[in-house]
C-alpha atoms as a PDB file:
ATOM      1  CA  UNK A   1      14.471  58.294 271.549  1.00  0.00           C
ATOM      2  CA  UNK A   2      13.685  54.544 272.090  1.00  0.00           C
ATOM      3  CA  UNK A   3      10.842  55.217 268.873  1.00  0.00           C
ATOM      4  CA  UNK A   4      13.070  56.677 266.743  1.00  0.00           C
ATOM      5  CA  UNK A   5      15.241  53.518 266.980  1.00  0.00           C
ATOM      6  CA  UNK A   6      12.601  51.129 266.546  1.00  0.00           C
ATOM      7  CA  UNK A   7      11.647  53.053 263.402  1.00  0.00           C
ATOM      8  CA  UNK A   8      15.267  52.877 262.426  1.00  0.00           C
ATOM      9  CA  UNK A   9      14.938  49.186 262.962  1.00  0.00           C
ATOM     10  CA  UNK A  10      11.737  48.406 261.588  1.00  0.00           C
ATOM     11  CA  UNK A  11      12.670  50.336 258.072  1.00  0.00           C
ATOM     12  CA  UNK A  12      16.038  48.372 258.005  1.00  0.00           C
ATOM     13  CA  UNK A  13      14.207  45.576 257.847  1.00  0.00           C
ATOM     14  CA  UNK A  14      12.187  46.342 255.382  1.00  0.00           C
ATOM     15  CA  UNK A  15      14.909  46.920 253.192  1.00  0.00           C
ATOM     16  CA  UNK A  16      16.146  43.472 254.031  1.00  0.00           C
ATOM     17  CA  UNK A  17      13.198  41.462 253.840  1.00  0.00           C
ATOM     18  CA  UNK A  18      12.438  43.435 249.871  1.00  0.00           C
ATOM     19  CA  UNK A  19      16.176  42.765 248.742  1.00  0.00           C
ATOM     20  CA  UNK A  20      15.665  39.317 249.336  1.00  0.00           C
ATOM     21  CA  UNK A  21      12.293  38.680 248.319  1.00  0.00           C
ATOM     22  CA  UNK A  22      12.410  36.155 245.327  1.00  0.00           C
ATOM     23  CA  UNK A  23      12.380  37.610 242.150  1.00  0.00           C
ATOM     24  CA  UNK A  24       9.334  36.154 239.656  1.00  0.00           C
ATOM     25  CA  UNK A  25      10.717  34.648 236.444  1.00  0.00           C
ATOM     26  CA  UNK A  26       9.068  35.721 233.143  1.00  0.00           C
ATOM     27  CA  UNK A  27       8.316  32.926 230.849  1.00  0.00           C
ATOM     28  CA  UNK A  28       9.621  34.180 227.476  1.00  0.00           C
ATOM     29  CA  UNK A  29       6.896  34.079 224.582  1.00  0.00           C
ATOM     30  CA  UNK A  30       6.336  30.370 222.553  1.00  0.00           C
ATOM     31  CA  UNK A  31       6.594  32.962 219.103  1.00  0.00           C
ATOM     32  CA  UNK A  32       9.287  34.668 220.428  1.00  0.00           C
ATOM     33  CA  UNK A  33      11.705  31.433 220.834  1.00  0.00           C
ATOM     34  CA  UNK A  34      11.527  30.957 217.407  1.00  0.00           C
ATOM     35  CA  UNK A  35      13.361  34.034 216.508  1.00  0.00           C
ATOM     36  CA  UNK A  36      16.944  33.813 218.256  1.00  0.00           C
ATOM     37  CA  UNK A  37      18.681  31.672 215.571  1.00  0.00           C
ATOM     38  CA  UNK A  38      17.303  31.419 211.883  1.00  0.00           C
ATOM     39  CA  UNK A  39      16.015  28.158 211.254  1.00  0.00           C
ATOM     40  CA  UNK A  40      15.313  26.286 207.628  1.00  0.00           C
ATOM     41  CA  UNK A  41      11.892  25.111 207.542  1.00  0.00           C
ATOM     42  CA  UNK A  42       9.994  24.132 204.594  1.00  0.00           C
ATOM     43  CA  UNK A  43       6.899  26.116 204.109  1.00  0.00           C
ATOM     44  CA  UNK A  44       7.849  28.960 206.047  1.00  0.00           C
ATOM     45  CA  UNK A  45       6.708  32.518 204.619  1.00  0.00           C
ATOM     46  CA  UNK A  46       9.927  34.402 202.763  1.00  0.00           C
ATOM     47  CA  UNK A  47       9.376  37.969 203.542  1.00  0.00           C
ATOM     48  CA  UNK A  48       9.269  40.406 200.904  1.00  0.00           C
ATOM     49  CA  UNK A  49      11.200  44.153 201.881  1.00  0.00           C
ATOM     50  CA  UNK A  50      11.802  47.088 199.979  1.00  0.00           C
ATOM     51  CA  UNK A  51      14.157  49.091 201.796  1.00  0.00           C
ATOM     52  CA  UNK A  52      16.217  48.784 204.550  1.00  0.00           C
ATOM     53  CA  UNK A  53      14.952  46.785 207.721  1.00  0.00           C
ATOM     54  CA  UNK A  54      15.791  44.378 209.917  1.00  0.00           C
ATOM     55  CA  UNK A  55      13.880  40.909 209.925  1.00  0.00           C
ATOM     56  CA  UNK A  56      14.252  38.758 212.499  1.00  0.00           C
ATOM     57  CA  UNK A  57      13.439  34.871 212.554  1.00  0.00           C
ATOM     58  CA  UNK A  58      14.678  34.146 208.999  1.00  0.00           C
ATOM     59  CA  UNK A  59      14.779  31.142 206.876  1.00  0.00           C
ATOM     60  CA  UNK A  60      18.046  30.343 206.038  1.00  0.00           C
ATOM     61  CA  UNK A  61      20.064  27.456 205.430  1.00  0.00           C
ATOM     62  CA  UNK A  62      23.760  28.647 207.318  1.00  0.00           C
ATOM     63  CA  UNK A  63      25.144  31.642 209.462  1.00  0.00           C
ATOM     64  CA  UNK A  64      28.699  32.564 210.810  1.00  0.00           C
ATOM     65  CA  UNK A  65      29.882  32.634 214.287  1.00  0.00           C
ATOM     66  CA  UNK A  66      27.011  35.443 215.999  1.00  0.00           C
ATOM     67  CA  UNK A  67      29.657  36.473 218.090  1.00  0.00           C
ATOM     68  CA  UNK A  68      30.942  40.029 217.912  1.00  0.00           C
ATOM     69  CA  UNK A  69      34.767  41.234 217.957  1.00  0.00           C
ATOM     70  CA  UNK A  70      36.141  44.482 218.459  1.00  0.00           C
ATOM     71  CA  UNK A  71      39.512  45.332 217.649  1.00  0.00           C
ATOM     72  CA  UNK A  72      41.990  48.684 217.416  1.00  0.00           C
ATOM     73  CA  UNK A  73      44.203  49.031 214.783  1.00  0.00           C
ATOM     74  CA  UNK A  74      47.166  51.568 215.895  1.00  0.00           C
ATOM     75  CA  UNK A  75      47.813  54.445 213.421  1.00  0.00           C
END
């Protein structure tokens, strides 16, 4: 009986000791920071699409508020 508490013990603390392990941080990518808000750069490529796609990192001179509303309208 006096095992099976130890055991019970021993794995509580195991959970204890993971949950507060420190968590690494991931660096995020030097090409990737580039592409969260457009920028206006002279000499930067202008991409060329045919169709419908989404391009990320673009060259533009102005852009609206990037946050996102939701509203209900009432029938």
């Amino acid at each position: 009986m006096a095992f099976l508490a130890l055991l019970a013990i021993f794995l509580v603390l195991q959970v204890v000791s993971y949950l507060l392990m420190p968590k690494p941080k991931v660096p995020k990518p030097e090409a990737a920071k580039d592409m969260d808000n457009p920028t206006a750069e002279a000499g930067r490529e202008i991409p060329v699409v045919f169709g419908t796609v989404t391009i990320k990192g673009l060259n533009i001179l102005d852009y609206g508020d990037k946050s996102i509303s939701t509203f209900q309208v009432d029938a």
